[in-house]
N, C-alpha and C. Protein backbone atom coordinates (compact mmCIF):
# COMPACT_ATOMS: atom_id res chain seq x y z
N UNK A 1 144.10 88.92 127.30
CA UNK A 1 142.81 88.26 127.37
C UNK A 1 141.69 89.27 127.63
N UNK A 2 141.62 90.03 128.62
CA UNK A 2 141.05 91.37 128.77
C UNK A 2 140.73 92.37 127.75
N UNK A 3 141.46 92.34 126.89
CA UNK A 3 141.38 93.04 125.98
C UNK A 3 140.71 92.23 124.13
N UNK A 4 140.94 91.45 124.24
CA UNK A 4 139.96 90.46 123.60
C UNK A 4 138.73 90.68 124.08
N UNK A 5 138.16 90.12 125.37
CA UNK A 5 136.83 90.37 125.69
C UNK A 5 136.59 91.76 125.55
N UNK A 6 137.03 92.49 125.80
CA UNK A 6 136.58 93.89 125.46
C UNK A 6 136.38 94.01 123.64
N UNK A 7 137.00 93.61 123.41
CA UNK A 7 136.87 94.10 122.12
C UNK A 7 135.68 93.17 121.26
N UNK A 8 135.75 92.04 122.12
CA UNK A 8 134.30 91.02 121.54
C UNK A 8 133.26 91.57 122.05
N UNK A 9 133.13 92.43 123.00
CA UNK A 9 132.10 92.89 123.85
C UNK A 9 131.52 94.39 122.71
N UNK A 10 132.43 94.94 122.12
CA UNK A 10 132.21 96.06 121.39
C UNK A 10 132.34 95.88 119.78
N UNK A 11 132.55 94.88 119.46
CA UNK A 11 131.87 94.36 118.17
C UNK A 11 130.41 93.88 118.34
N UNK A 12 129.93 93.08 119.05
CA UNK A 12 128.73 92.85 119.73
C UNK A 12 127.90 93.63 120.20
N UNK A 13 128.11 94.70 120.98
CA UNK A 13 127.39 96.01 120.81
C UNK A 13 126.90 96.57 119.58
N UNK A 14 128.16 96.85 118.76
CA UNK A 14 127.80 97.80 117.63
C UNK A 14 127.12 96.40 116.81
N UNK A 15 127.07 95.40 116.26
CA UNK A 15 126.25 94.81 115.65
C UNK A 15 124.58 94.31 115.93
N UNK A 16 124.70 94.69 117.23
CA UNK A 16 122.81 94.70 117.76
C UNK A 16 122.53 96.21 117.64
N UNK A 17 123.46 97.42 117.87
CA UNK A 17 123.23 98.60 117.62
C UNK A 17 122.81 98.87 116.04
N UNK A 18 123.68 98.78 115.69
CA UNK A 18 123.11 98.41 114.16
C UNK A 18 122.19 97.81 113.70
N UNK A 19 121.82 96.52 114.14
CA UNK A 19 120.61 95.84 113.92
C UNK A 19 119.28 96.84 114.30
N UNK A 20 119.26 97.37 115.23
CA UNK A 20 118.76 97.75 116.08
C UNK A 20 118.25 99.07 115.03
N UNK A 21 119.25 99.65 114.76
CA UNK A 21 118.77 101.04 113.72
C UNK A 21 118.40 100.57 112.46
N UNK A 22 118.42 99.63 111.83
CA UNK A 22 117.88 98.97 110.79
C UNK A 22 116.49 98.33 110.80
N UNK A 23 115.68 98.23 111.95
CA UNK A 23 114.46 97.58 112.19
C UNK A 23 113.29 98.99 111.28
N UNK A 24 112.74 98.26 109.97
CA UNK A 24 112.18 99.37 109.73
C UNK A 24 110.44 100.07 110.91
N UNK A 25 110.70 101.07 110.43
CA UNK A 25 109.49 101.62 111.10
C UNK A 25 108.06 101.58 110.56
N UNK A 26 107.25 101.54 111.24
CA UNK A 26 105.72 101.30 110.51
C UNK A 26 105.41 102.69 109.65
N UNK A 27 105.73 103.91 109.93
CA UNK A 27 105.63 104.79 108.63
C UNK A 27 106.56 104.62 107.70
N UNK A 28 108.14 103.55 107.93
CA UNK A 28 108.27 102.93 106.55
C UNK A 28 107.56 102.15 105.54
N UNK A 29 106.72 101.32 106.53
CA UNK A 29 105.93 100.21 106.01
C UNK A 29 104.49 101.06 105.19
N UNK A 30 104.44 102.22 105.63
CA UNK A 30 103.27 102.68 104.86
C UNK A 30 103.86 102.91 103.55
N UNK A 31 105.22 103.31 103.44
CA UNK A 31 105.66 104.45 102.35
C UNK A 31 105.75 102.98 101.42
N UNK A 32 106.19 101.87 101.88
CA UNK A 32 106.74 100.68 101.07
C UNK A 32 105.20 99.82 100.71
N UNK A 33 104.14 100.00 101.35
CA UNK A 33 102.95 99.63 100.83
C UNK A 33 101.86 100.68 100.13
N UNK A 34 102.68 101.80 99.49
CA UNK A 34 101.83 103.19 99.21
C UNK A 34 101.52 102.47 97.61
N UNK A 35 100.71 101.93 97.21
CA UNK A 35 100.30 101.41 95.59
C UNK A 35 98.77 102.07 95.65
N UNK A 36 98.42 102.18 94.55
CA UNK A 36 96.68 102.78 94.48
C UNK A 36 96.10 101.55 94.70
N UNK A 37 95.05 101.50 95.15
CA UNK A 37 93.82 100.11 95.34
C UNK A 37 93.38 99.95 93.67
N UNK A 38 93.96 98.70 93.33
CA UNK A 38 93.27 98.60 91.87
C UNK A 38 91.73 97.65 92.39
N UNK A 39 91.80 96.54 92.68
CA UNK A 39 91.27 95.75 93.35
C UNK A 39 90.10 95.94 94.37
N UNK A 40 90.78 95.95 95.70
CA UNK A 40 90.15 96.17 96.60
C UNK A 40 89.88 98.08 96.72
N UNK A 41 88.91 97.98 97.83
CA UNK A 41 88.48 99.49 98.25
C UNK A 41 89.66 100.35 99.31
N UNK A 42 89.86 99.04 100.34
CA UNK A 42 90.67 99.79 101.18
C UNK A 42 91.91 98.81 101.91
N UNK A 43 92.50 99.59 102.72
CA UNK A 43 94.10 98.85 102.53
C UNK A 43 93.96 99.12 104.84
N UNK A 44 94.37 98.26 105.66
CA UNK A 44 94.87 98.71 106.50
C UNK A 44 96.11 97.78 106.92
N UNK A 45 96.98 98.58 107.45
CA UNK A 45 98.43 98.66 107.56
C UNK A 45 98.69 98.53 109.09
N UNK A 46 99.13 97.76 110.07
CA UNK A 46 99.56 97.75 110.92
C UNK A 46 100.81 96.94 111.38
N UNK A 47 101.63 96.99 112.58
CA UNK A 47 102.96 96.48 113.17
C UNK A 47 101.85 95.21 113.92
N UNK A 48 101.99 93.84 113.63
CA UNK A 48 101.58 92.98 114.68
C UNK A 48 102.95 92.64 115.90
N UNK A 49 103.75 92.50 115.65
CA UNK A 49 104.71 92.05 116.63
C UNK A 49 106.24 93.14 116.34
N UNK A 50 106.84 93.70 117.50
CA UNK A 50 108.18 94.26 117.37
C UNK A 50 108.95 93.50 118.26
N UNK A 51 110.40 93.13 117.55
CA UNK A 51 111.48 91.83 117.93
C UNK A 51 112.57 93.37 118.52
N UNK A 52 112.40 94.23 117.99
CA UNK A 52 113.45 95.09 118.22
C UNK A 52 114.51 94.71 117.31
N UNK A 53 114.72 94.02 116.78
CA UNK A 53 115.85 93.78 114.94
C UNK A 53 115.09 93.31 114.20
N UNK A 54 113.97 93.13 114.51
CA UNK A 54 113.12 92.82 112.94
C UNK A 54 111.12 93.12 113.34
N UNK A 55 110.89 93.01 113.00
CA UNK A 55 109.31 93.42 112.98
C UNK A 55 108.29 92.57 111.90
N UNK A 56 106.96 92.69 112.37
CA UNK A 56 106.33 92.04 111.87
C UNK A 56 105.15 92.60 111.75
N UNK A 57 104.79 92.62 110.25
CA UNK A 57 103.83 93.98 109.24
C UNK A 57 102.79 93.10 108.91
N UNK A 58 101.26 93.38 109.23
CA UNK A 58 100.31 93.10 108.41
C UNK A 58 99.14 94.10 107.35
N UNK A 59 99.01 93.70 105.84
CA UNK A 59 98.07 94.20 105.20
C UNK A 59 96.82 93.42 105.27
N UNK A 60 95.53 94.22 105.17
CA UNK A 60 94.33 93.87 105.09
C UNK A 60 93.80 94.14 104.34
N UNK A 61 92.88 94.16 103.20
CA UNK A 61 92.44 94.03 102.17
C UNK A 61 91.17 94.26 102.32
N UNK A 62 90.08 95.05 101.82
CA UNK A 62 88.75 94.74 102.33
C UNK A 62 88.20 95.25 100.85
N UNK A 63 87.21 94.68 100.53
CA UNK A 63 86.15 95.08 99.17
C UNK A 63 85.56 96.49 99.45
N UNK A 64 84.66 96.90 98.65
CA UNK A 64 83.35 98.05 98.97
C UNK A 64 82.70 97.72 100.05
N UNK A 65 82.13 96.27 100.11
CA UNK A 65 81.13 96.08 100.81
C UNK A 65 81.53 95.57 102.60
N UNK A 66 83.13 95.85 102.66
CA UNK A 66 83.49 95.95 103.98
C UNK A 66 83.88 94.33 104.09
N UNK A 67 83.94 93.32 103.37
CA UNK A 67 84.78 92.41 103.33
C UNK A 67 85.96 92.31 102.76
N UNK A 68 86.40 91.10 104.38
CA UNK A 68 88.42 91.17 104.10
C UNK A 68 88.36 90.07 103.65
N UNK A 69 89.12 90.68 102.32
CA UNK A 69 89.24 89.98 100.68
C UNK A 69 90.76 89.25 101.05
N UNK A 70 91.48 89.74 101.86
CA UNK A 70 93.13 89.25 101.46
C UNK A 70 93.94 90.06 102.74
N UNK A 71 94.69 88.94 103.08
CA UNK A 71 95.56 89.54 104.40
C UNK A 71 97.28 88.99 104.11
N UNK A 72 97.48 90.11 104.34
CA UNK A 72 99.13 89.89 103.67
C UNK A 72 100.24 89.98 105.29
N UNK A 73 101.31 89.03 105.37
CA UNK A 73 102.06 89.41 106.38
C UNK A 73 103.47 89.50 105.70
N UNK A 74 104.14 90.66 106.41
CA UNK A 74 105.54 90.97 105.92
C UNK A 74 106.33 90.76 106.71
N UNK A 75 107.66 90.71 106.93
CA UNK A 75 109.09 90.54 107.62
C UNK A 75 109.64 91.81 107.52
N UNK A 76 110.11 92.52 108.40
CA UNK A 76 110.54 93.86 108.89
C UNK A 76 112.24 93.83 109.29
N UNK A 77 113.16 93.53 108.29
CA UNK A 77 114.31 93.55 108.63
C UNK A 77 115.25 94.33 107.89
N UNK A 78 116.38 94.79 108.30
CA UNK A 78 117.51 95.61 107.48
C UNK A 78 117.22 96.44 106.62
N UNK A 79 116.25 97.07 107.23
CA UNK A 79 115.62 98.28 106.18
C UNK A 79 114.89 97.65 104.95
N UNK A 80 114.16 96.59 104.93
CA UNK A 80 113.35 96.14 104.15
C UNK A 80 112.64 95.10 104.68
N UNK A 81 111.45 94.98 103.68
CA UNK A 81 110.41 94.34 103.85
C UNK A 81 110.17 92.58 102.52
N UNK A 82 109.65 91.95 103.55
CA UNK A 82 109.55 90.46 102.94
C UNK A 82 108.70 89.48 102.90
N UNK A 83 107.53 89.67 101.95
CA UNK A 83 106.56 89.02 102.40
C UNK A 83 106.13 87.57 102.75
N UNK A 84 106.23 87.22 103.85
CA UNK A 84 105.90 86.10 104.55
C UNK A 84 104.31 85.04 104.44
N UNK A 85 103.83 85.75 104.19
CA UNK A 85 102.35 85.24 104.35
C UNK A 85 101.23 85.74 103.31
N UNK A 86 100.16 84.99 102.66
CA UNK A 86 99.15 85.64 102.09
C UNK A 86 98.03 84.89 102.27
N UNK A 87 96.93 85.56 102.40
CA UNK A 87 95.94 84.67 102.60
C UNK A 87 94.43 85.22 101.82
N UNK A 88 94.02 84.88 100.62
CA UNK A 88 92.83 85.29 100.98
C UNK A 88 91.99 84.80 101.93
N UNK A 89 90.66 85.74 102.01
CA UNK A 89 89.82 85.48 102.94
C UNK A 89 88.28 85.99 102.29
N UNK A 90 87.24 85.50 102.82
CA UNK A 90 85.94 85.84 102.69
C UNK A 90 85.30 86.05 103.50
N UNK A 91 85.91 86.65 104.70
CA UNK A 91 84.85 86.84 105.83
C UNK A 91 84.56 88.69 106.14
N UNK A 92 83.54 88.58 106.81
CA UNK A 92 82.69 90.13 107.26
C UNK A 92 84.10 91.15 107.84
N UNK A 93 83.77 92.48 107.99
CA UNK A 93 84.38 93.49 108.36
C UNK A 93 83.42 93.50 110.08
N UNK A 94 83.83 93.26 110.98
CA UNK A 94 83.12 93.68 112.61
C UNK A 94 83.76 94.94 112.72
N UNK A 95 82.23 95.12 113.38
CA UNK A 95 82.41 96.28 113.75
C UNK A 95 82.14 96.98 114.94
């Protein structure tokens, strides 16, 4: 019996360990959102939330004139990314 729990205890380890090394990183998320701006002027890239096995990526979108045109949210899991959310938008850049 002892040895069962041990061994459920260390499958369970190594599968959050693993999870765990699979959470991509936000300079992944740059390399996986690296496209030229056809569209918009400028792009910003940030981590809104870290789960520690998965993460949560937002893009921002902004015109020339400093309006956010479009806000994108991604899913940060198993070494890839999944986009969850899109929104345009028409409101000002604050500053």
């Amino acid at each position: 019996m002892k040895l069962l729990k041990n061994k459920t205890f260390q499958i369970t380890a190594g599968v959050i360990i693993y999870l765990l090394l699979l959470n991509p990183s936000s300079s992944r998320f740059q390399e996986f959102m690296h496209e030229p701006p056809v569209k918009y002027h400028e792009f910003v890239h940030e981590r809104t939330f870290n789960g520690l096995i998965f993460s949560i990526y937002q893009k921002q979108s902004f015109d020339n004139s400093g309006h956010l045109v479009m806000t994108e949210k991604y899913l940060g899991i198993f070494s890839n990314f999944f986009r969850i959310e899109s929104k345009p938008k028409s409101t000002t850049l604050k500053s």
